[in-house]
Protein backbone atom coordinates (compact mmCIF):
# COMPACT_ATOMS: atom_id res chain seq x y z
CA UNK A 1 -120.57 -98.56 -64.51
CA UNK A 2 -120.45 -94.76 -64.26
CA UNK A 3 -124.60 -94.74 -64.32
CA UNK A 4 -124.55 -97.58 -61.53
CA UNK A 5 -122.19 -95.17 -59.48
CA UNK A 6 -123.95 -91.69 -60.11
CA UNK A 7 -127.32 -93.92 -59.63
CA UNK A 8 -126.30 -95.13 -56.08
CA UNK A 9 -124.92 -91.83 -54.87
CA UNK A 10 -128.52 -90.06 -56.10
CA UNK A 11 -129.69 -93.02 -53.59
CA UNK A 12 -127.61 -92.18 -50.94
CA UNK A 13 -128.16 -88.67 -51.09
CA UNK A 14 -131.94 -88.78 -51.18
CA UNK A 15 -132.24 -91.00 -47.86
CA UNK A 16 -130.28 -88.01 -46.07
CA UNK A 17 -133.07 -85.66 -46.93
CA UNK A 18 -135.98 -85.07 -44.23
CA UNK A 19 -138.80 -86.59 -46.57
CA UNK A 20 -136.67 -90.00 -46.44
CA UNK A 21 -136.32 -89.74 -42.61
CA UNK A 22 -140.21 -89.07 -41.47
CA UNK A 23 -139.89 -90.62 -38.10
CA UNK A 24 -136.92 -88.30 -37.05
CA UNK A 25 -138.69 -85.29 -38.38
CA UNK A 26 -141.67 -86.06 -36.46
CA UNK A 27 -139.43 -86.85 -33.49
CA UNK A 28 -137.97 -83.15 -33.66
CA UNK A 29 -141.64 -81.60 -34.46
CA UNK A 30 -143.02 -83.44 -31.43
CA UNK A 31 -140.74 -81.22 -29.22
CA UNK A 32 -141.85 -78.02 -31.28
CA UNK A 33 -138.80 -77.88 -33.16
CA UNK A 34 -137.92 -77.72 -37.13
CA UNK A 35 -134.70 -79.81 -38.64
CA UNK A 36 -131.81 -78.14 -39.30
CA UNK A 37 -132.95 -78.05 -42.69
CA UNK A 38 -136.05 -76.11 -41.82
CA UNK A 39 -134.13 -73.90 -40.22
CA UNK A 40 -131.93 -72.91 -42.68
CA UNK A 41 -134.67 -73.11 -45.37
CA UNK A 42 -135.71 -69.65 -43.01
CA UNK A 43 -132.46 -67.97 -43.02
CA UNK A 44 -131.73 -68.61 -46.68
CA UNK A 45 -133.75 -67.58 -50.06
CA UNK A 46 -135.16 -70.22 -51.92
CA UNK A 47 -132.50 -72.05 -54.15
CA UNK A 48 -129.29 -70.24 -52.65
CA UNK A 49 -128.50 -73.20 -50.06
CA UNK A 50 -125.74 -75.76 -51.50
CA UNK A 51 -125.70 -78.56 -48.89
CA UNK A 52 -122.00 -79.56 -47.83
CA UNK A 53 -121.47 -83.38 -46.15
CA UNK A 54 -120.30 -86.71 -46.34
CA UNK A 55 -122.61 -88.01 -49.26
CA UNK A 56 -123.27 -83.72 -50.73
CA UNK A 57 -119.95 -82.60 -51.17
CA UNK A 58 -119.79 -84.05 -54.55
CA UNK A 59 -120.37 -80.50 -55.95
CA UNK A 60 -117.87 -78.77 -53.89
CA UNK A 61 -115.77 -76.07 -55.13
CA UNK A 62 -112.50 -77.38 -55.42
CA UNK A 63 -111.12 -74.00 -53.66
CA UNK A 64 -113.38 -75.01 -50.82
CA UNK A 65 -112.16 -76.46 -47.55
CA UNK A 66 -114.96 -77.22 -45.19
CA UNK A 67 -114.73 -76.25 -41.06
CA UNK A 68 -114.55 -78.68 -38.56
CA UNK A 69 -117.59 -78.76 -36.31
CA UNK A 70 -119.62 -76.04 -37.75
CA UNK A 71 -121.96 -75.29 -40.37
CA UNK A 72 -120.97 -73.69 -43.64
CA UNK A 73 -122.48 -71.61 -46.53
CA UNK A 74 -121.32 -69.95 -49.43
């Protein structure tokens, strides 16, 4: 059972990310714009970035309480 679950959460994460999504990515490059995850894929160095959200928070520090309406790093 605990394989099915980790299984289907892998799932559910992995349609979130831009390479599952290709039509909305080319919807935001057709207005010259990158996704948020482009974005912060310039801000950040490579492999710092832990992704916080509804299906990502699974590896959340337990000390860690997430803002409403605004984008977090740690």
């Amino acid at each position: 059972m605990r394989d099915y679950l980790v299984n289907k959460l892998r799932s559910a994460k992995a349609l979130r990310l831009d390479a599952s999504r290709p039509e909305a990515v080319e919807k935001v490059h057709s207005t010259d714009h990158l996704t948020a995850r482009e974005r912060t894929a310039i801000l950040l160095d490579a492999g710092s970035e832990v992704e916080f959200g509804a299906i990502a928070a699974v590896d959340a520090d337990e000390d860690w309480v997430p803002e409403k309406g605004g984008v977090d790093f740690i």
